[in-house]
PDB file of N, CA and C in Angstrom:
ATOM      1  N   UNK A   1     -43.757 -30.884 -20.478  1.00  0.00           N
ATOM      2  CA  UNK A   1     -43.238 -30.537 -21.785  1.00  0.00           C
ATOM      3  C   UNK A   1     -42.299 -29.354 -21.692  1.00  0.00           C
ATOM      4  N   UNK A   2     -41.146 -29.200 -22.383  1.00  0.00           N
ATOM      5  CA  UNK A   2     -40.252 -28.260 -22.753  1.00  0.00           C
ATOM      6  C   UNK A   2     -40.857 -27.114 -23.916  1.00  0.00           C
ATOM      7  N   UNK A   3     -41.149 -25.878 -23.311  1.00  0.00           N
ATOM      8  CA  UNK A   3     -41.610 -24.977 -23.902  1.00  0.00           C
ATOM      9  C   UNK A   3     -40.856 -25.022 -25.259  1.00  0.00           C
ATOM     10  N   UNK A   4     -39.349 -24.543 -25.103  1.00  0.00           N
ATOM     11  CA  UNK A   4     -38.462 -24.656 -26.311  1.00  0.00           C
ATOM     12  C   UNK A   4     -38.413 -25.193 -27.213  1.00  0.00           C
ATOM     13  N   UNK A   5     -39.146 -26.712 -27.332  1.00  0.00           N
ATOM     14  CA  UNK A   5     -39.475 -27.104 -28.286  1.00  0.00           C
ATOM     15  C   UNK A   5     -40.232 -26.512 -29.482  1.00  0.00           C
ATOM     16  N   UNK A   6     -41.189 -25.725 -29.192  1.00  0.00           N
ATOM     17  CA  UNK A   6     -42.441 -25.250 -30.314  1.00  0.00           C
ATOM     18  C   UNK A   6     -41.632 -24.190 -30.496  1.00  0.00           C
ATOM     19  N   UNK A   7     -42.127 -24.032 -32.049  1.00  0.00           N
ATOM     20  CA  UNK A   7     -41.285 -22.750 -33.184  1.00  0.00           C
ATOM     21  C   UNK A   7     -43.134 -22.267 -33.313  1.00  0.00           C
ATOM     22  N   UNK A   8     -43.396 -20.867 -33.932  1.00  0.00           N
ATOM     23  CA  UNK A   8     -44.361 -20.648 -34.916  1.00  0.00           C
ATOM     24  C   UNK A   8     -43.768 -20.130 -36.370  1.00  0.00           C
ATOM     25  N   UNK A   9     -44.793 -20.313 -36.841  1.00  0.00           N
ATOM     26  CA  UNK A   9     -44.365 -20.516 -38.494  1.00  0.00           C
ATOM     27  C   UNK A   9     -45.031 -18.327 -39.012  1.00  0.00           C
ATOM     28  N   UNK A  10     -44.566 -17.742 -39.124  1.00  0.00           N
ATOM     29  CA  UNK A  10     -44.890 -16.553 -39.280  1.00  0.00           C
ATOM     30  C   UNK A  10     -44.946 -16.147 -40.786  1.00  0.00           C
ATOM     31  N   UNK A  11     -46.149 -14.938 -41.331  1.00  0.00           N
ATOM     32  CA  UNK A  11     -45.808 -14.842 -42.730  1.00  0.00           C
ATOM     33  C   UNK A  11     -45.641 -13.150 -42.858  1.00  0.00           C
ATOM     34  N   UNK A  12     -44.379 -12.573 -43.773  1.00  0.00           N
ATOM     35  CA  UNK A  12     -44.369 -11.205 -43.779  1.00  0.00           C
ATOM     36  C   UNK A  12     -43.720 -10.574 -44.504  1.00  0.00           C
ATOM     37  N   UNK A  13     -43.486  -9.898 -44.750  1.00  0.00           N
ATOM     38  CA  UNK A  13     -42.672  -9.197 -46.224  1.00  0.00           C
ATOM     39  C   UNK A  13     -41.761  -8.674 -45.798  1.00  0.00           C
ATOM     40  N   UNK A  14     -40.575  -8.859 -47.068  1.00  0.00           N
ATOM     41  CA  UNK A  14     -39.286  -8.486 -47.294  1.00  0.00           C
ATOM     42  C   UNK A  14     -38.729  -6.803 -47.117  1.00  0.00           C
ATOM     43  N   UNK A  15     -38.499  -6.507 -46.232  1.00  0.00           N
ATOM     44  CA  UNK A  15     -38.581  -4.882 -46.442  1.00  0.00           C
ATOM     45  C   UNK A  15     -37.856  -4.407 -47.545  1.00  0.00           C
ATOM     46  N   UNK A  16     -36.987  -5.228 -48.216  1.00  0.00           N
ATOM     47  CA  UNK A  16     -36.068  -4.863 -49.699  1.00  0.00           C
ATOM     48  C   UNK A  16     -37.005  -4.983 -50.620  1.00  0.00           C
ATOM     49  N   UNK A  17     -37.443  -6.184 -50.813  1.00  0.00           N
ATOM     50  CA  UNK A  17     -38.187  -6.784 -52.210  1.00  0.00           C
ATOM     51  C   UNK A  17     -39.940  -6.926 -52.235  1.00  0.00           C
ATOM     52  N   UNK A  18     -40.190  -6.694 -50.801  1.00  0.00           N
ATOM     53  CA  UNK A  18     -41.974  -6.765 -50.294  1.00  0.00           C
ATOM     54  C   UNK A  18     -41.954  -8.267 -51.443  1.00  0.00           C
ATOM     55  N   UNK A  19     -41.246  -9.455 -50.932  1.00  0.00           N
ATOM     56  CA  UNK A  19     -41.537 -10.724 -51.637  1.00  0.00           C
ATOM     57  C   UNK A  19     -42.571 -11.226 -49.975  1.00  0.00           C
ATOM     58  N   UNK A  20     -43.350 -12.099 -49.967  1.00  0.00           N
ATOM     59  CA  UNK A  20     -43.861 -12.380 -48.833  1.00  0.00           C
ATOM     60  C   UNK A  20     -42.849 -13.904 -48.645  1.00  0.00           C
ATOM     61  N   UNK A  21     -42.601 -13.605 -47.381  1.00  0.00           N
ATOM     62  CA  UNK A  21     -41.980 -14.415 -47.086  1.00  0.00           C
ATOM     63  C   UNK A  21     -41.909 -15.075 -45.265  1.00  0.00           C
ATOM     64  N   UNK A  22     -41.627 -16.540 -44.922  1.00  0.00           N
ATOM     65  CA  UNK A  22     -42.263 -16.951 -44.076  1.00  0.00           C
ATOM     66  C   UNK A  22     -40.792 -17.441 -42.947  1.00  0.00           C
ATOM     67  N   UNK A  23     -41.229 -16.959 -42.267  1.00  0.00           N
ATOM     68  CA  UNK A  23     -39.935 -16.991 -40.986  1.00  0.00           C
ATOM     69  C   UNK A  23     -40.922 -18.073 -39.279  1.00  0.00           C
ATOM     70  N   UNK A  24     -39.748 -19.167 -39.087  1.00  0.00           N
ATOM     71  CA  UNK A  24     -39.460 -19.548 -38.184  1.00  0.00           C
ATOM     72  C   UNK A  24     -39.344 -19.519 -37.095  1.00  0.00           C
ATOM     73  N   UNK A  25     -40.183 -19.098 -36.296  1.00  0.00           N
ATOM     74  CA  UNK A  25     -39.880 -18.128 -34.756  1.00  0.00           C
ATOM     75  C   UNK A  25     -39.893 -19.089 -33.473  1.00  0.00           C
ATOM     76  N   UNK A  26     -39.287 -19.088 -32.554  1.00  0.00           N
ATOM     77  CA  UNK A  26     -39.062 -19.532 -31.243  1.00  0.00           C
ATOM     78  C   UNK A  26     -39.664 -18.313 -30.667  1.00  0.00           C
ATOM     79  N   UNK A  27     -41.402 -18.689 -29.792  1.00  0.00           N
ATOM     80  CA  UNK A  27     -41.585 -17.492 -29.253  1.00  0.00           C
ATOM     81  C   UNK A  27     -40.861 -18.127 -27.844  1.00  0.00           C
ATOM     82  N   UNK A  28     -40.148 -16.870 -27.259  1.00  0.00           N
ATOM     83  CA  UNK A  28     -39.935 -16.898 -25.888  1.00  0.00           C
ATOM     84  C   UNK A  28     -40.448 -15.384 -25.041  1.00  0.00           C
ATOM     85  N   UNK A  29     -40.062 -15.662 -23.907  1.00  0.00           N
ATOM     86  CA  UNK A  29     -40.249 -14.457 -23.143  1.00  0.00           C
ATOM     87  C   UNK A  29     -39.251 -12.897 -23.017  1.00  0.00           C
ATOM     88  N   UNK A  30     -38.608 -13.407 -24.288  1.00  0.00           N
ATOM     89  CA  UNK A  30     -37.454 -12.293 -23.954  1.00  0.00           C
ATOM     90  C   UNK A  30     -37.249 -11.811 -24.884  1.00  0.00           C
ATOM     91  N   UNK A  31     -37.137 -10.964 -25.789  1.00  0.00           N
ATOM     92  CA  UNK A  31     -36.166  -9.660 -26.460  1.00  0.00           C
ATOM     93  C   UNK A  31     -35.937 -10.278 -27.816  1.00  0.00           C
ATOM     94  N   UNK A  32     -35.744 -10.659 -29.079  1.00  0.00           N
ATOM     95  CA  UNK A  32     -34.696 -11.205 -29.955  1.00  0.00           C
ATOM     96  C   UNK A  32     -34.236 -10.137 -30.592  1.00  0.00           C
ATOM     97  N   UNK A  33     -33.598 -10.556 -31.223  1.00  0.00           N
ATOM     98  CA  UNK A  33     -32.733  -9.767 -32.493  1.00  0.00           C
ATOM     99  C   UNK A  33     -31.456 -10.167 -32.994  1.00  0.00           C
ATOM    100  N   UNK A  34     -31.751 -10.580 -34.306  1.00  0.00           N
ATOM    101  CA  UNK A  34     -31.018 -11.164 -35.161  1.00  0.00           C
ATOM    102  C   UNK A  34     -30.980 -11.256 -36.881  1.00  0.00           C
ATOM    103  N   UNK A  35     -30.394 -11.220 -37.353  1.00  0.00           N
ATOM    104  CA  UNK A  35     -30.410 -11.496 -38.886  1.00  0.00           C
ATOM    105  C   UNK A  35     -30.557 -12.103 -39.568  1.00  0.00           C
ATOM    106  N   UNK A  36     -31.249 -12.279 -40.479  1.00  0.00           N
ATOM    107  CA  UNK A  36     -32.413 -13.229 -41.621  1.00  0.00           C
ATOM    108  C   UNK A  36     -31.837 -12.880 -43.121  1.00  0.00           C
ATOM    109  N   UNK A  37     -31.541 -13.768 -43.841  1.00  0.00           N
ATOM    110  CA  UNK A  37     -31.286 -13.527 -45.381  1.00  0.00           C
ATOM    111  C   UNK A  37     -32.885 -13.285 -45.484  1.00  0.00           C
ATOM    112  N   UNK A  38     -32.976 -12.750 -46.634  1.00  0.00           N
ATOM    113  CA  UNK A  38     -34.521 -12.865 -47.510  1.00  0.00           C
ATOM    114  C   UNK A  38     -34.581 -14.405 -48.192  1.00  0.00           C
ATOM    115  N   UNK A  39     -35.284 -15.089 -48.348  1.00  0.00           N
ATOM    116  CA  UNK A  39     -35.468 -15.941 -48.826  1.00  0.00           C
ATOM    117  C   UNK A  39     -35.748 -15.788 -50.902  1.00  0.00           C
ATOM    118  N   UNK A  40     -36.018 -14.874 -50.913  1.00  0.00           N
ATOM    119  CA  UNK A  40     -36.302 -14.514 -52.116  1.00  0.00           C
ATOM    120  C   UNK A  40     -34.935 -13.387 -52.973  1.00  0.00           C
ATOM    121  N   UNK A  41     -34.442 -11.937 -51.874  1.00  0.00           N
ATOM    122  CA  UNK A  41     -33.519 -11.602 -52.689  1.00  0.00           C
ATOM    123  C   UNK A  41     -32.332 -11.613 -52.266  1.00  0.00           C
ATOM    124  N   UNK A  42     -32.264 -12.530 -50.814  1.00  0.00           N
ATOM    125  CA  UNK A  42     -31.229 -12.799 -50.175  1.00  0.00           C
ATOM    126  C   UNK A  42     -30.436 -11.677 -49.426  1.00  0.00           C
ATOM    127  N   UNK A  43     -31.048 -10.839 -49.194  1.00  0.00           N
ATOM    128  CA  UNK A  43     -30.775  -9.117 -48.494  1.00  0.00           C
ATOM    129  C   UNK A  43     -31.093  -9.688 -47.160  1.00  0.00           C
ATOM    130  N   UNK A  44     -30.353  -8.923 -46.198  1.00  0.00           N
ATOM    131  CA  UNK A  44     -29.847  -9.131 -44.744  1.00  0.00           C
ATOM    132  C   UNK A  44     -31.050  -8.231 -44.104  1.00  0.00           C
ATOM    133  N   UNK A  45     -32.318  -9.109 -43.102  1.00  0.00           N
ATOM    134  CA  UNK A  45     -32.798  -8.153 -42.921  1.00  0.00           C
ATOM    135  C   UNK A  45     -32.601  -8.558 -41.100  1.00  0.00           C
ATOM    136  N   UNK A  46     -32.821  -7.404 -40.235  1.00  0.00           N
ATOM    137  CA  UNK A  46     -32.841  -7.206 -39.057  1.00  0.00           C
ATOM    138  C   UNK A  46     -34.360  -7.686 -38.814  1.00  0.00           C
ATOM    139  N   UNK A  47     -34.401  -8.870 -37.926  1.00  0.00           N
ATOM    140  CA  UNK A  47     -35.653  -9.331 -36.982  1.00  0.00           C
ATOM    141  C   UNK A  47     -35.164  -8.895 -35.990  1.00  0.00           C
ATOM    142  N   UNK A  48     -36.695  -7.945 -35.447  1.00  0.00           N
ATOM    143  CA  UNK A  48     -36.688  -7.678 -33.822  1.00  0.00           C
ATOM    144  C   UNK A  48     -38.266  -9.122 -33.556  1.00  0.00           C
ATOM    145  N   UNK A  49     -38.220  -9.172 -32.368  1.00  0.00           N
ATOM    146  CA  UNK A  49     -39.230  -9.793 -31.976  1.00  0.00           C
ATOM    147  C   UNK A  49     -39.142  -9.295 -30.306  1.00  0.00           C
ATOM    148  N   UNK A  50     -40.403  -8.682 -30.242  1.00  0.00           N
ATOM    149  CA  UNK A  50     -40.898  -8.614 -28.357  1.00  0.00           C
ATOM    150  C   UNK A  50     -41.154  -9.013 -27.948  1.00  0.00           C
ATOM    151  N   UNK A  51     -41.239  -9.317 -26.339  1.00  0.00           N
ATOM    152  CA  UNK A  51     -41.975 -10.470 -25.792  1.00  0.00           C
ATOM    153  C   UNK A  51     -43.043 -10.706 -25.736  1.00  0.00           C
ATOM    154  N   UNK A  52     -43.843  -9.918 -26.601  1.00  0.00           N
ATOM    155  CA  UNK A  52     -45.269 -10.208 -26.741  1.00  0.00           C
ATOM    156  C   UNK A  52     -45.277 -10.546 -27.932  1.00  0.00           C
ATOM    157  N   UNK A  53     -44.544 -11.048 -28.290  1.00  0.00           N
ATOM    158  CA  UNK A  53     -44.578 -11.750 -29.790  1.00  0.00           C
ATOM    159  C   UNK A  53     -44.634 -10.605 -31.485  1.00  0.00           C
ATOM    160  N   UNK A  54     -44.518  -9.234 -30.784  1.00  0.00           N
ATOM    161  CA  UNK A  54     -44.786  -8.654 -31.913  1.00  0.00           C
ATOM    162  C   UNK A  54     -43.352  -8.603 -32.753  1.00  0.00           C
ATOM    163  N   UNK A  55     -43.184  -8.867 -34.344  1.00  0.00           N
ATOM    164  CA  UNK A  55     -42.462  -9.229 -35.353  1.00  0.00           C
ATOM    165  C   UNK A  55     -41.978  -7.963 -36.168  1.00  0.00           C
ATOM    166  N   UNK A  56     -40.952  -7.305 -36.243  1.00  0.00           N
ATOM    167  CA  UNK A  56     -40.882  -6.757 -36.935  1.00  0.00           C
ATOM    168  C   UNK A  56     -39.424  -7.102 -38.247  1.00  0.00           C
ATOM    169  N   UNK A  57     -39.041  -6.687 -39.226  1.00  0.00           N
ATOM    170  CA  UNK A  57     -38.459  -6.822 -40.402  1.00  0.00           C
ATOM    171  C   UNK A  57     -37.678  -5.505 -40.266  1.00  0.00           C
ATOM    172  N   UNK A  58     -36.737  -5.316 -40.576  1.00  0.00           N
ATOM    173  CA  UNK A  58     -35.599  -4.023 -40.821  1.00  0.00           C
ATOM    174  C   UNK A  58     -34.875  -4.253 -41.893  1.00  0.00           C
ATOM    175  N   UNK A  59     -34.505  -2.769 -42.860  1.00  0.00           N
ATOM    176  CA  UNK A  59     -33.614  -3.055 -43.945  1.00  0.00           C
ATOM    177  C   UNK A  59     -32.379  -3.129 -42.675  1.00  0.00           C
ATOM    178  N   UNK A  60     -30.799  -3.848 -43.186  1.00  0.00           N
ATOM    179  CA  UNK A  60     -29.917  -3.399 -42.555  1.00  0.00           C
ATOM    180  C   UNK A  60     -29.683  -1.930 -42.763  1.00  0.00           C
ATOM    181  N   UNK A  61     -29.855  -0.973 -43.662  1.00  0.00           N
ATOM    182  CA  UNK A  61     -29.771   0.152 -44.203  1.00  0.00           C
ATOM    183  C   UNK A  61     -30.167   1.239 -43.465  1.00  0.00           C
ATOM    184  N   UNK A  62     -31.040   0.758 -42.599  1.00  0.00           N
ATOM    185  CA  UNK A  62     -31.746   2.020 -42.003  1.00  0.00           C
ATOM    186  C   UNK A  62     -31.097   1.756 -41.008  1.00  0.00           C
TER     187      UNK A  62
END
């Protein structure tokens, strides 16, 4: 099987609006970082993700 295939389904709040909201993740072994609308107020937030899977949310602001 191709690891790449599997996403996890993650749940966590909006750092603009604290709306809870549920993000899409490709865990891999490496580094991410990239940008996410909010699903709720549509504000640009910064996903980090580590290779240990830990998730974090950023205003672009800070």
């Amino acid at each position: 099987m191709n690891d790449s295939l599997f996403t996890d389904l993650t749940a966590l709040s909006c750092p603009y609006c604290g709306a809870a909201i549920q993000l899409i993740t490709d865990p891999m072994d490496e580094e991410q970082d990239y940008i996410e609308d909010c699903e709720v107020c549509c504000r640009p937030m910064r996903v980090l993700i580590s290779p240990d899977g830990n998730i974090q949310l950023l205003r672009e602001d800070d």
